[in-house]
Protein backbone atom coordinates (compact mmCIF):
# COMPACT_ATOMS: atom_id res chain seq x y z
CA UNK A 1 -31.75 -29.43 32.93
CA UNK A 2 -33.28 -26.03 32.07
CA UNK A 3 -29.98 -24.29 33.22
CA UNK A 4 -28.06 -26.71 30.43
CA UNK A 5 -30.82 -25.95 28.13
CA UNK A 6 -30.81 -22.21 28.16
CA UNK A 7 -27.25 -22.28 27.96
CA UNK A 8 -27.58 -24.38 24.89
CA UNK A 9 -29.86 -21.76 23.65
CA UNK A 10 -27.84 -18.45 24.04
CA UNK A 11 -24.53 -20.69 22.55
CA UNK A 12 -26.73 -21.64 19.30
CA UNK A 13 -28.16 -17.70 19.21
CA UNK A 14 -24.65 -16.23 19.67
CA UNK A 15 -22.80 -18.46 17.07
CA UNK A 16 -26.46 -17.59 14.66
CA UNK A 17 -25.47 -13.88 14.92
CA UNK A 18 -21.95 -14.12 14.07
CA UNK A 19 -22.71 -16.25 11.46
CA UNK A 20 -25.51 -13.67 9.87
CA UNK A 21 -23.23 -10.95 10.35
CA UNK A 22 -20.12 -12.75 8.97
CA UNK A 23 -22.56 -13.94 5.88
CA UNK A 24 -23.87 -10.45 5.39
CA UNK A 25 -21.10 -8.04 5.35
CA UNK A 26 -20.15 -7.17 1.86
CA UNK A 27 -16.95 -5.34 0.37
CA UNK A 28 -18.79 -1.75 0.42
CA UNK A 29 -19.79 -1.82 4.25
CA UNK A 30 -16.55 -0.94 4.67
CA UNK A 31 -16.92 3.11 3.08
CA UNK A 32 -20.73 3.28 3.45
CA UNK A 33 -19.86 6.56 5.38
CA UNK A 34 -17.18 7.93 3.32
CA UNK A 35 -17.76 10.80 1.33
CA UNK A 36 -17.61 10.49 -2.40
CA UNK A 37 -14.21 10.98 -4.16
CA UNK A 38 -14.08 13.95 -7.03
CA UNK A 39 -13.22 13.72 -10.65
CA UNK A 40 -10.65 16.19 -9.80
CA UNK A 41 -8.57 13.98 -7.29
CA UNK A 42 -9.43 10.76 -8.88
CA UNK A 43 -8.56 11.71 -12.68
CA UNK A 44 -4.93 10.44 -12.60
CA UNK A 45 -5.97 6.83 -10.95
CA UNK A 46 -7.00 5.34 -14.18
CA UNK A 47 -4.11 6.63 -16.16
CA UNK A 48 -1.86 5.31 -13.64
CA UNK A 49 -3.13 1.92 -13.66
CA UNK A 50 -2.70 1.84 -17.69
CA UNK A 51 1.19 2.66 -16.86
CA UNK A 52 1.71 -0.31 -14.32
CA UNK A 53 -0.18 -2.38 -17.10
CA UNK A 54 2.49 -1.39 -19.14
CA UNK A 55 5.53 -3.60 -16.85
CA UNK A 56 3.22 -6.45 -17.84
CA UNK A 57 3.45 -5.91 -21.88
CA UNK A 58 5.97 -7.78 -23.27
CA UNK A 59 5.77 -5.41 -26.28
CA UNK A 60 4.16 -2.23 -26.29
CA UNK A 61 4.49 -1.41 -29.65
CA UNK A 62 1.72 -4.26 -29.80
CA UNK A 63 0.21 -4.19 -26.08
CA UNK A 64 -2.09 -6.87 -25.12
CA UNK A 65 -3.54 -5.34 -22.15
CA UNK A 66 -3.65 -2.03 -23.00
CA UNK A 67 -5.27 0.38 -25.00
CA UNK A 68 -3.76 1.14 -28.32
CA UNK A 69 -2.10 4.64 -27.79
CA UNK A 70 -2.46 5.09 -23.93
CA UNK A 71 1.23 4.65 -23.28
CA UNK A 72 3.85 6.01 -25.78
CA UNK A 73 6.67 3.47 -25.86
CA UNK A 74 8.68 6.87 -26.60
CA UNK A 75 8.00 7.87 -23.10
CA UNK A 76 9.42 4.65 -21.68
CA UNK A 77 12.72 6.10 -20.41
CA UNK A 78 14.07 2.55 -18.83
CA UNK A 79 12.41 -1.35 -18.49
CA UNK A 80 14.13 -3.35 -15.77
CA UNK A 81 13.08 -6.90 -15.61
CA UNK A 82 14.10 -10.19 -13.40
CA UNK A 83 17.37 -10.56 -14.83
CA UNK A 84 18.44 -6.61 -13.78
CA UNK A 85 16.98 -7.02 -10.51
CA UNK A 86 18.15 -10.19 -9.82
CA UNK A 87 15.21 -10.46 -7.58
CA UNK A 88 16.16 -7.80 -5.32
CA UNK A 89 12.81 -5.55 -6.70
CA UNK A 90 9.88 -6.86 -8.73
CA UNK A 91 10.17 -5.21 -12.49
CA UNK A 92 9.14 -2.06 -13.64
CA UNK A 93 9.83 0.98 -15.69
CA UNK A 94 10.33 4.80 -15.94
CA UNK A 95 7.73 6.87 -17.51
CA UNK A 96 7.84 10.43 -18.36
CA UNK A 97 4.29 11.50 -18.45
CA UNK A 98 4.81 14.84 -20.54
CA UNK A 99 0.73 15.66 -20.88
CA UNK A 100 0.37 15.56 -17.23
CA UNK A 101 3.44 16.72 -16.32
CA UNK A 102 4.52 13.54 -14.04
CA UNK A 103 7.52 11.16 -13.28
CA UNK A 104 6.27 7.47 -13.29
CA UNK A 105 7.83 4.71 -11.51
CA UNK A 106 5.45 1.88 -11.69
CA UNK A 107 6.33 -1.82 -10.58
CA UNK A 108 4.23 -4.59 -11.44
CA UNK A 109 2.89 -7.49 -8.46
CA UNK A 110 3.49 -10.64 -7.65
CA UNK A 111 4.70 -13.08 -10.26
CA UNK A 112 3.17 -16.16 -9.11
CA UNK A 113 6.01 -18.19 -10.68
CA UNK A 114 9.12 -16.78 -9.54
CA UNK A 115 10.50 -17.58 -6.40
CA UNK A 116 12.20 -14.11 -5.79
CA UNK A 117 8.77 -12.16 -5.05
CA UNK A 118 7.68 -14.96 -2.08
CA UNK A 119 11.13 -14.58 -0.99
CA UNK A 120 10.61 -10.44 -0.66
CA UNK A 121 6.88 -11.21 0.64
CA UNK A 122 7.94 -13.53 2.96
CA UNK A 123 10.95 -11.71 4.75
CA UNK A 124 9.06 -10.43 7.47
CA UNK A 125 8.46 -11.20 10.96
CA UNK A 126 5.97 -8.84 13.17
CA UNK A 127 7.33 -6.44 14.36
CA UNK A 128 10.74 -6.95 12.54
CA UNK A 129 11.89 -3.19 11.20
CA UNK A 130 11.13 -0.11 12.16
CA UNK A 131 11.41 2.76 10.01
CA UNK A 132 10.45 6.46 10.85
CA UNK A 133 8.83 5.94 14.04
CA UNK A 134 6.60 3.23 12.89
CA UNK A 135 6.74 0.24 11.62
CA UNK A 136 7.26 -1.51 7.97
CA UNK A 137 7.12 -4.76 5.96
CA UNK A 138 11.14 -5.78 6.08
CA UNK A 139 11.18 -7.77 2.44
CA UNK A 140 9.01 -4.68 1.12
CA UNK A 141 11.74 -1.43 2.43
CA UNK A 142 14.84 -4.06 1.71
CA UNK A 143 13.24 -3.61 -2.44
CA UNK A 144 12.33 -0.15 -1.82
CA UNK A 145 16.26 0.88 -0.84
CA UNK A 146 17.50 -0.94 -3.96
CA UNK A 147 15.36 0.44 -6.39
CA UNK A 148 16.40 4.06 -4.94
CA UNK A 149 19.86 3.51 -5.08
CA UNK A 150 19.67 2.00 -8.32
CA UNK A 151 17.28 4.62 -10.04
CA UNK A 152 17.76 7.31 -7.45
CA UNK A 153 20.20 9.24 -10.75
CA UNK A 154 18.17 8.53 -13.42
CA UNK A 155 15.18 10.47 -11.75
CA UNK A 156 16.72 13.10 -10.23
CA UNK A 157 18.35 13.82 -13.99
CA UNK A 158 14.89 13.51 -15.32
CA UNK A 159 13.50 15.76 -12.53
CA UNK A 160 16.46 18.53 -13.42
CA UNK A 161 15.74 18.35 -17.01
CA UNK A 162 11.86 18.87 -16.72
CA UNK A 163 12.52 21.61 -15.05
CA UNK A 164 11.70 20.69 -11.17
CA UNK A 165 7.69 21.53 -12.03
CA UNK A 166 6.81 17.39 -12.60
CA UNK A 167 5.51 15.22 -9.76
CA UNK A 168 7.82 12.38 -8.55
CA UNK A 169 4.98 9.23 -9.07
CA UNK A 170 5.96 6.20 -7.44
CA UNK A 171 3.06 3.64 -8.37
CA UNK A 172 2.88 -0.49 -8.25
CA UNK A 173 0.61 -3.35 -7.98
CA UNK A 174 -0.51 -5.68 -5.13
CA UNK A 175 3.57 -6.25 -4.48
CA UNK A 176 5.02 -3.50 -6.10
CA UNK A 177 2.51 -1.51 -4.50
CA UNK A 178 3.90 -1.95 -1.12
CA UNK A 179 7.19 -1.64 -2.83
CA UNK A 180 6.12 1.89 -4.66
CA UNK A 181 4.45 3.07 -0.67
CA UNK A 182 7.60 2.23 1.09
CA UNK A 183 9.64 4.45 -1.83
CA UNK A 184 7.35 7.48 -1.58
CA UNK A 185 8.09 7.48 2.51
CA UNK A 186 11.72 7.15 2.00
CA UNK A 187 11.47 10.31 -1.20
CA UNK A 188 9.35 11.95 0.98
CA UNK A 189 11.97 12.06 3.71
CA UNK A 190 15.23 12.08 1.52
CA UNK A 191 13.97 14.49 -1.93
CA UNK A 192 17.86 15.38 -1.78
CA UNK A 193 18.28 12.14 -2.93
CA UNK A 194 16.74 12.88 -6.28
CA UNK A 195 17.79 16.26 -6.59
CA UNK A 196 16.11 17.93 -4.32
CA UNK A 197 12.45 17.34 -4.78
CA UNK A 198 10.12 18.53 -2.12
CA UNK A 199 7.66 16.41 -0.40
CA UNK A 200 4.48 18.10 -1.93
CA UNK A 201 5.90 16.54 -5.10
CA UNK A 202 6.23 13.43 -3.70
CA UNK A 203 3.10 10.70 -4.94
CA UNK A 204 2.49 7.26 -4.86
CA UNK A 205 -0.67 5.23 -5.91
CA UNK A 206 -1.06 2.09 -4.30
CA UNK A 207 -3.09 -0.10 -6.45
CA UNK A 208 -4.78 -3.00 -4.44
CA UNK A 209 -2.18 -2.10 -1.87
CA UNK A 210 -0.62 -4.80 0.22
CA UNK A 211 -0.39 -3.91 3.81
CA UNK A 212 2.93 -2.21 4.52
CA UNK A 213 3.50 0.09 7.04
CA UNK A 214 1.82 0.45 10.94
CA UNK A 215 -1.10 2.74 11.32
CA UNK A 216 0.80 5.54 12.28
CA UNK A 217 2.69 5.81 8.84
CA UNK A 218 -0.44 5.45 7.23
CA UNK A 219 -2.40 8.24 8.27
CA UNK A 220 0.97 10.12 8.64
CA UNK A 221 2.04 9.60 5.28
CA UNK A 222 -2.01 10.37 3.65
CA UNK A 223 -1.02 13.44 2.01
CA UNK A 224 1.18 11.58 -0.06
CA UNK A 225 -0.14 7.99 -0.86
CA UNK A 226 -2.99 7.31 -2.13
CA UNK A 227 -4.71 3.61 -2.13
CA UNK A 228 -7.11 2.16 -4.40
CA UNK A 229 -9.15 -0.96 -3.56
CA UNK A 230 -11.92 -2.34 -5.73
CA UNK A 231 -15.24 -4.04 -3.67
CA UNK A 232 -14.09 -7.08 -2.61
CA UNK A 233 -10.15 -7.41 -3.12
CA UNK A 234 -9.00 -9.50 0.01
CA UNK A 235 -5.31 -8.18 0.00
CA UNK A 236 -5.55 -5.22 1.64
CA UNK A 237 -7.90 -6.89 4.57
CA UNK A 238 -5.66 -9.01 4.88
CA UNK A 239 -3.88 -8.66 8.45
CA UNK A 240 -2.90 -12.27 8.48
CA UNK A 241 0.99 -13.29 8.27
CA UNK A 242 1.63 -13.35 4.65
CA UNK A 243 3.73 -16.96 5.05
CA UNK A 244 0.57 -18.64 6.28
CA UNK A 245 -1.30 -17.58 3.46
CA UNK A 246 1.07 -18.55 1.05
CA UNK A 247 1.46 -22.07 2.54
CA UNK A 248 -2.45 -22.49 2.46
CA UNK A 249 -2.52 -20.87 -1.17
CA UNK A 250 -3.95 -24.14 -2.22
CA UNK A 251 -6.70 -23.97 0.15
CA UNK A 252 -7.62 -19.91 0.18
CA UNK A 253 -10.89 -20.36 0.89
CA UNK A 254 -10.17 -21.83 3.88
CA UNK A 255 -7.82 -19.83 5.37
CA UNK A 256 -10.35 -16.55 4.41
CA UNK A 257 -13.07 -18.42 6.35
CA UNK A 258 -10.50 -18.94 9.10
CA UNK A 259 -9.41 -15.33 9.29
CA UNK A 260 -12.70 -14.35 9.90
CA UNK A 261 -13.50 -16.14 12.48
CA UNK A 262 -10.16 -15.37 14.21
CA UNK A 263 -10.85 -11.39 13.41
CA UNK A 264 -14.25 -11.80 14.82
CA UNK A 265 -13.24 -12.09 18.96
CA UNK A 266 -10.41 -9.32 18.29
CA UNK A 267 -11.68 -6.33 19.81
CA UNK A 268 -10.77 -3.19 17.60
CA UNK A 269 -9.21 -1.77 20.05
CA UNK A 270 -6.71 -4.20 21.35
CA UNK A 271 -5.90 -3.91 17.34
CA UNK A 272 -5.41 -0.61 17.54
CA UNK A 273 -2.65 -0.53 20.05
CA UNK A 274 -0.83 -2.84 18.58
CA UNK A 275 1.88 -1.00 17.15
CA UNK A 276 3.11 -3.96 14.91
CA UNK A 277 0.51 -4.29 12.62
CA UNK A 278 0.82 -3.54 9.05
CA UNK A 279 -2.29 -1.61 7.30
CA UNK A 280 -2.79 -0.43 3.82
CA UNK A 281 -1.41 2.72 3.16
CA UNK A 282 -2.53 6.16 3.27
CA UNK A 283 -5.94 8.05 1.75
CA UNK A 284 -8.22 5.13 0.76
CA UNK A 285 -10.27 5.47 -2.68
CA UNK A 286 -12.64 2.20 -2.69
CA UNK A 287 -14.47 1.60 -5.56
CA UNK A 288 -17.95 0.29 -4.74
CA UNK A 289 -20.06 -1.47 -7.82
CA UNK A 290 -21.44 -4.46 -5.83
CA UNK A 291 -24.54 -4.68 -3.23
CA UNK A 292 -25.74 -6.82 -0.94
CA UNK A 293 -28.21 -9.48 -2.43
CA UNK A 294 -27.67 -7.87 -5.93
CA UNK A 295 -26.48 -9.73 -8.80
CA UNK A 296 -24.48 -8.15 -11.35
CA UNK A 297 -21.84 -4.98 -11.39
CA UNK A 298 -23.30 -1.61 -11.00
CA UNK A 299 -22.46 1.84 -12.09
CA UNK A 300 -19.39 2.07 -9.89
CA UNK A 301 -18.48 5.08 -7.74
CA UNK A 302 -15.94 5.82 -5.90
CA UNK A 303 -15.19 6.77 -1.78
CA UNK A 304 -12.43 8.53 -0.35
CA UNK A 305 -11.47 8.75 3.66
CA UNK A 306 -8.53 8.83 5.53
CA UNK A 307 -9.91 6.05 8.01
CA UNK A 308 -7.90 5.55 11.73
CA UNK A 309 -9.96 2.96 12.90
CA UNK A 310 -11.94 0.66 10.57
CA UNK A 311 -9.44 0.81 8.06
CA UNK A 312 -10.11 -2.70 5.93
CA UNK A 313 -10.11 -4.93 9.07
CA UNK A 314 -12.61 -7.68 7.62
CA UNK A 315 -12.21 -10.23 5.04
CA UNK A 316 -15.21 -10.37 2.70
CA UNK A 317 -16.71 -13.69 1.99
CA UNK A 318 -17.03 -13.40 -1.53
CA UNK A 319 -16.53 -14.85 -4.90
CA UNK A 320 -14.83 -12.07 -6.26
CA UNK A 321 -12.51 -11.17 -3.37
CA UNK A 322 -9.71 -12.54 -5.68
CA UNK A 323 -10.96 -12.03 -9.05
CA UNK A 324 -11.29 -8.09 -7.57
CA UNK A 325 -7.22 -7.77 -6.74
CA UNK A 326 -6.80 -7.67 -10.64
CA UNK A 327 -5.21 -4.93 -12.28
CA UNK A 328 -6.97 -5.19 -15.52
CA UNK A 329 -10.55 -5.33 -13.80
CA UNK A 330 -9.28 -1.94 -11.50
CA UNK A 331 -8.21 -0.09 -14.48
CA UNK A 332 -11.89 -0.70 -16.62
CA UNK A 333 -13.43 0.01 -12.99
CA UNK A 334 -11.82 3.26 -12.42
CA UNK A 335 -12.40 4.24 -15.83
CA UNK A 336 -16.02 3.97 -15.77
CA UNK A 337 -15.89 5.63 -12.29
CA UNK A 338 -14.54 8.53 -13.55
CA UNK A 339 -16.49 8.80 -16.62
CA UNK A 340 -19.61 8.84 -14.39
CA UNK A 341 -18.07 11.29 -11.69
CA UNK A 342 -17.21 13.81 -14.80
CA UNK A 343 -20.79 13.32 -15.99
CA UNK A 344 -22.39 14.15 -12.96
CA UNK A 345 -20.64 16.81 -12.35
CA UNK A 346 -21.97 18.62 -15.05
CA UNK A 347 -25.28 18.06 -14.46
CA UNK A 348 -26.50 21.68 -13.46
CA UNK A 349 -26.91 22.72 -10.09
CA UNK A 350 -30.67 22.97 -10.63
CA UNK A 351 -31.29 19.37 -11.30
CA UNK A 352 -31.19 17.80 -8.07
CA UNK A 353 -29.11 14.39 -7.23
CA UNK A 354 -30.01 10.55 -7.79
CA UNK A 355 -29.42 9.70 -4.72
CA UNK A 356 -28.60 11.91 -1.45
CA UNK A 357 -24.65 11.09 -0.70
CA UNK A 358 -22.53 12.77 2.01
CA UNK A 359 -20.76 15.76 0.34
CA UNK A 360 -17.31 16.40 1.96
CA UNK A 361 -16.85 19.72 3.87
CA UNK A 362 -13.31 19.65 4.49
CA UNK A 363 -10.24 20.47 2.28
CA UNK A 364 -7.31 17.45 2.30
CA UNK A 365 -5.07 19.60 4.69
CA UNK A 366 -7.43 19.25 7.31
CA UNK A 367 -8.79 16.20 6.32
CA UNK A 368 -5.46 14.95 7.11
CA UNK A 369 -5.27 16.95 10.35
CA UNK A 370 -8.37 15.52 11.71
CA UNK A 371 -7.16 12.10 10.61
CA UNK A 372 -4.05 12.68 12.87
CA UNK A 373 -5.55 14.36 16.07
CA UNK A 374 -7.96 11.31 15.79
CA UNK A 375 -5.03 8.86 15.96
CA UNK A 376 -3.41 10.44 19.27
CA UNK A 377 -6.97 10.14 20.34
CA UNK A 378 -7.32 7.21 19.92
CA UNK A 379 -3.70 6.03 21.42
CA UNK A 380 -1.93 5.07 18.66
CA UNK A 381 1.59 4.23 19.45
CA UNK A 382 3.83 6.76 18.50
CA UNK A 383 0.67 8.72 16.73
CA UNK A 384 1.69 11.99 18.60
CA UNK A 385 5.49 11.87 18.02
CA UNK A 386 5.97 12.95 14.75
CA UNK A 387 3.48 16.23 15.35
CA UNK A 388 6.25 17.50 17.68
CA UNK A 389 9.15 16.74 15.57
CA UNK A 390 7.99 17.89 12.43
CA UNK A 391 8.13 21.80 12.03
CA UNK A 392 6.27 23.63 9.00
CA UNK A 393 9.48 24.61 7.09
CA UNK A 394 10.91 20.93 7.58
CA UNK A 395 6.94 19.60 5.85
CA UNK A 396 7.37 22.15 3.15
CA UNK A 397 10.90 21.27 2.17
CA UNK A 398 10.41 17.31 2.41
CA UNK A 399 13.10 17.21 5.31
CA UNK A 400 11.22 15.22 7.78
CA UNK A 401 13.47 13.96 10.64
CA UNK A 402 13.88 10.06 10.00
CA UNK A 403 14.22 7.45 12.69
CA UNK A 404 17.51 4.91 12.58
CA UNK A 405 16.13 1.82 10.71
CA UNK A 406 16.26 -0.74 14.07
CA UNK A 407 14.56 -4.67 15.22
CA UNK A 408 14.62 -3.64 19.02
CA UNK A 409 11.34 -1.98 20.31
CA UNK A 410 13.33 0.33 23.22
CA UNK A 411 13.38 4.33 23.81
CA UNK A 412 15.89 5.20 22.00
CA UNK A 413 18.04 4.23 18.66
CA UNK A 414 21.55 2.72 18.61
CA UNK A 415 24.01 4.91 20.55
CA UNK A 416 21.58 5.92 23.35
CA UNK A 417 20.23 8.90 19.92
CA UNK A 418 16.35 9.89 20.75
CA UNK A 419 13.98 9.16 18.42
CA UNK A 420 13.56 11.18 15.45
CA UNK A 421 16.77 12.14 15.01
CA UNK A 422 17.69 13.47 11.89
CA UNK A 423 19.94 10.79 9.78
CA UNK A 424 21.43 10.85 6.61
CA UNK A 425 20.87 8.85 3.65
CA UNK A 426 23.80 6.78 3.56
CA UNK A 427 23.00 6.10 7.56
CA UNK A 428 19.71 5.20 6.68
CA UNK A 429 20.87 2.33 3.40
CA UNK A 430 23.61 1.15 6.01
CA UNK A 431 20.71 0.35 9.05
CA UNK A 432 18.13 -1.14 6.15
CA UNK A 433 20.78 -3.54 5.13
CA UNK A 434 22.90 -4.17 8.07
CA UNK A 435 20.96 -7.11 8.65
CA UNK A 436 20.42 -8.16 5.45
CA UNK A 437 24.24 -9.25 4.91
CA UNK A 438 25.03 -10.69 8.45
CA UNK A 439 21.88 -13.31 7.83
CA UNK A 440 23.13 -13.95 4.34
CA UNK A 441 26.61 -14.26 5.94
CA UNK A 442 25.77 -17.82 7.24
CA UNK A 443 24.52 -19.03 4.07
CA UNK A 444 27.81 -18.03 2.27
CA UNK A 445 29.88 -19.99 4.57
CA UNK A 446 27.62 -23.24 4.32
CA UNK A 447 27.84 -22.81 0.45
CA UNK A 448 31.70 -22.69 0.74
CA UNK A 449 31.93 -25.35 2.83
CA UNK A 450 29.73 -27.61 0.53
CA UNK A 451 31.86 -26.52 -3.10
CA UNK A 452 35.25 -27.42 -0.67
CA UNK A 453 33.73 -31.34 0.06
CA UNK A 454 32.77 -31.57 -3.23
CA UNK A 455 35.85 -30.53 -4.66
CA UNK A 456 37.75 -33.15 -2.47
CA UNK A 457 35.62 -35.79 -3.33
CA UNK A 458 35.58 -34.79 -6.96
C-alpha cells in the first residue's frame, strides 16, 4: 500500500513539474543568453519587411499596409502574381533598392485561400530531398528552382547594369521565406547563374522563417541568411509535419498543446542526430518585447546567435504565438527595435547602461566558425563534410561544390560520384525535378484515360 502510494506520489510530482515548466516557458527563454543584435546589422530588417509588404498591396500607388513613400512603385522592376506562377512559386516582385544599393526579391506567405501554397507546403516527406549535403523541404527547393530559372535573367541584367557593387537580396514571408532561404543556398552555390555574383553578395532575410533546411545547412549557410522571429511566433518551433498541422488547422490549439507534450520526452540529443529534421534557417535575430507574468508589450530589443543546439525547439503556449507570425506586427516591431538600438547607442560612453546585457566579443567570421566547430562537436551528420570540401578561394568566389539533388540516404550520389562533387546548374534543375515529372506522369495518364470514357460516352 505505501509502495503504490509513493509511486502515486512521484507520478503526480513528475507530471506537476512538466506541467510548471511547460506553463512557464515564454517566447524569450529561448535567447535569454544571446547577445544583443546592433543597429548596424539590424538596420536593413525593417526596410526589408516594408518590401515583402509590398507583394501584398494591390496598389502601391495607394498602399494599405504600408507607409506612404517607403517603397517607390518606380523601383518595382517586375510583379508576378498566381496567374504567372501558376502555383509553381508564391507571388512576389523585383525591387531595385537604389539608396541602399540592393537587389530585392521578396515573396509574400501563405495565402490561406489558394490551394497551390498547401500543395508546395505539403510536398514533403522526412527525409525526402537532399540538397548540398544536407537536407531540404522538397515543395520549398521545387519553388525555389522555378523562380531561378524564371528570374535568374532579369537579375543578373539588373546586377550587370548596377554595376556588380549591389547585394543580391532574396527575402519572403512565413512561405516565401523558406522559398527566399532555399534561393539564397542555390545563388550562393551557382552566382554564375546570375552573372556571376559572388557569395559575399549573396543575402536572404527570412521573416518568421518556416523550417527549411537540416541543421547542417543552417549553421553552414549563417553568413548568408539571416532569420527574424518575433516573441512568440509558433512557425519556426514548429518541428511537427506540416500536413498534420494543416489537417488540425481547425483545432491549433490542440495540436500546439500536443506538440509539447510530444517534444517534452525527446531528448535534445537524439534530435540532434537526426539528420532529417528541418530547422529555421541561419543567424537568428529574435525580437523579445514580452515577459513572463507581464502584461502588455515592452520596449522591444533585439538578440542575435547562431544557435547549434537549442535552436527554437519548443512551442510557446501563448496567445500571441499566432497573432506574432504577422508581417505587419514584425515590421512596427523591428522598427521600434531599431529606433531604440540607434538611441542607445548614442548615449555617451560615460553614462552607464539600463540594464547589464552580454556584449558580443566576437566578429561574424568567427562567430560563424565557432558555430561550425560546435556542430562537428556536437555530431551533426554531415557537420564536418563541407569544412573539407570547401577551400578559401572556392568561399570567396561563391563556387561551393554542390551535392547531386537525391531521395536515397547512401555514400555516394547516382553513378557511384562521392559526395560533394562539383555539378553544374543544368545537372542540378534536372535532379530537383526528375521526380517531380515521373509522379505527375501517373496523374496525366489517369486524366487521359477519364477525357477518352467521357468522350465515348458523350
Amino acid at each position: 500500500m505505501s509502495v503504490s502510494c509513493g509511486v502515486e506520489c512521484v507520478l503526480v510530482l513528475g507530471c506537476f513539474r512538466w506541467a510548471w515548466k511547460r506553463c512557464t516557458y515564454i517566447g524569450s527563454d529561448d535567447s535569454i543568453t544571446w547577445p544583443i543584435a546592433t543597429p548596424d546589422e539590424f538596420e536593413s530588417v525593417p526596410r526589408i519587411c516594408r518590401v515583402i509588404l509590398a507583394v501584398y498591396e494591390a496598389d502601391l500607388d495607394q498602399p494599405q499596409y504600408l507607409p506612404p513613400g517607403s517603397v517607390d512603385p518606380r523601383s518595382v522592376v517586375k510583379r508576378v502574381n498566381y496567374d504567372k506562377t501558376e502555383g509553381r512559386a508564391p507571388p512576389y516582385l523585383i525591387y531595385v533598392d537604389r539608396e541602399n544599393k540592393d537587389i530585392v526579391l521578396a515573396l509574400r506567405g501563405l495565402n490561406l485561400v489558394k490551394d497551390s501554397d498547401y500543395k508546395t507546403l505539403l510536398d514533403n516527406r522526412l527525409g525526402m530531398q537532399m540538397f548540398d549535403g544536407g537536407y531540404v523541404h522538397h515543395g520549398l527547393m521545387k519553388a525555389a528552382v522555378w523562380v531561378l530559372n524564371e528570374e535568374a535573367e532579369t537579375l543578373g541584367r539588373l546586377w550587370q547594369e548596377t554595376g556588380r557593387e549591389y547585394r543580391m537580396v532574396f527575402t519572403g514571408h512565413s512561405l516565401g521565406s523558406g522559398v527566399a532561404a532555399l534561393l539564397a543556398v542555390i545563388a550562393a552555390n551557382h552566382g554564375e547563374k546570375l552573372g556571376g555574383v559572388p557569395r559575399k553578395m549573396v543575402r536572404c532575410y527570412a521573416v518568421a522563417p518556416a523550417r527549411c533546411m537540416s541543421l547542417n545547412l543552417s549553421v553552414r549557410y549563417a553568413d548568408v541568411i539571416h532569420s527574424i522571429v518575433l516573441q512568440d511566433d509558433f512557425l519556426p518551433r514548429t518541428a511537427t509535419p506540416l500536413e498534420d498541422i494543416f489537417k488540425s488547422i481547425f483545432c491549433l490549439p490542440c495540436l500546439l498543446f500536443f506538440v509539447c507534450l510530444r517534444d517534452t520526452f525527446i531528448p535534445e540529443g537524439r534530435k540532434l542526430r537526426d539528420p532529417r529534421r528541418l530547422y529555421a534557417p541561419g543567424r537568428m535575430y529574435h525580437i523579445v518585447e514580452r515577459r513572463f507574468c507581464r502584461c502588455g508589450r515592452y520596449p522591444p530589443e533585439v538578440r542575435t546567435a547562431i544557435p547549434v543546439d537549442g535552436r527554437f525547439e519548443h512551442i510557446v503556449l501563448s496567445c500571441n504565438a499566432t497573432s506574432d507570425h504577422g508581417i505587419i506586427w514584425i515590421e512596427r516591431e523591428a522598427e521600434k527595435a531599431l529606433h531604440l538600438m540607434k538611441e542607445r547607442s548614442t548615449e555617451t560612453a560615460r553614462t552607464p547602461p539600463r540594464t547589464q546585457k552580454m556584449v558580443r566579443q566576437q566578429t561574424f567570421e568567427e562567430e560563424h566558425k565557432i558555430a561550425l566547430e560546435r556542430a562537428v562537436s556536437l555530431n551533426i551528420p554531415h557537420a564536418s563534410e563541407p569544412l573539407s570540401d570547401v577551400s578559401i578561394e572556392d568561399t570567396e568566389e561563391g563556387n561551393i561544390p554542390i551535392e547531386e539533388c537525391q531521395n536515397d540516404v547512401d555514400g555516394k550520389g547516382p553513378g557511384g560520384t562521392p559526395r560533394g562533387a562539383r555539378n553544374s546548374w543544368d545537372e542540378v534543375v534536372r535532379k530537383v525535378l526528375e521526380k517531380t515529372r515521373s509522379e505527375e506522369q501517373p496523374d496525366r495518364e489517369k486524366s487521359r484515360q477519364i477525357m477518352t470514357t467521357n468522350c465515348v460516352l458523350t
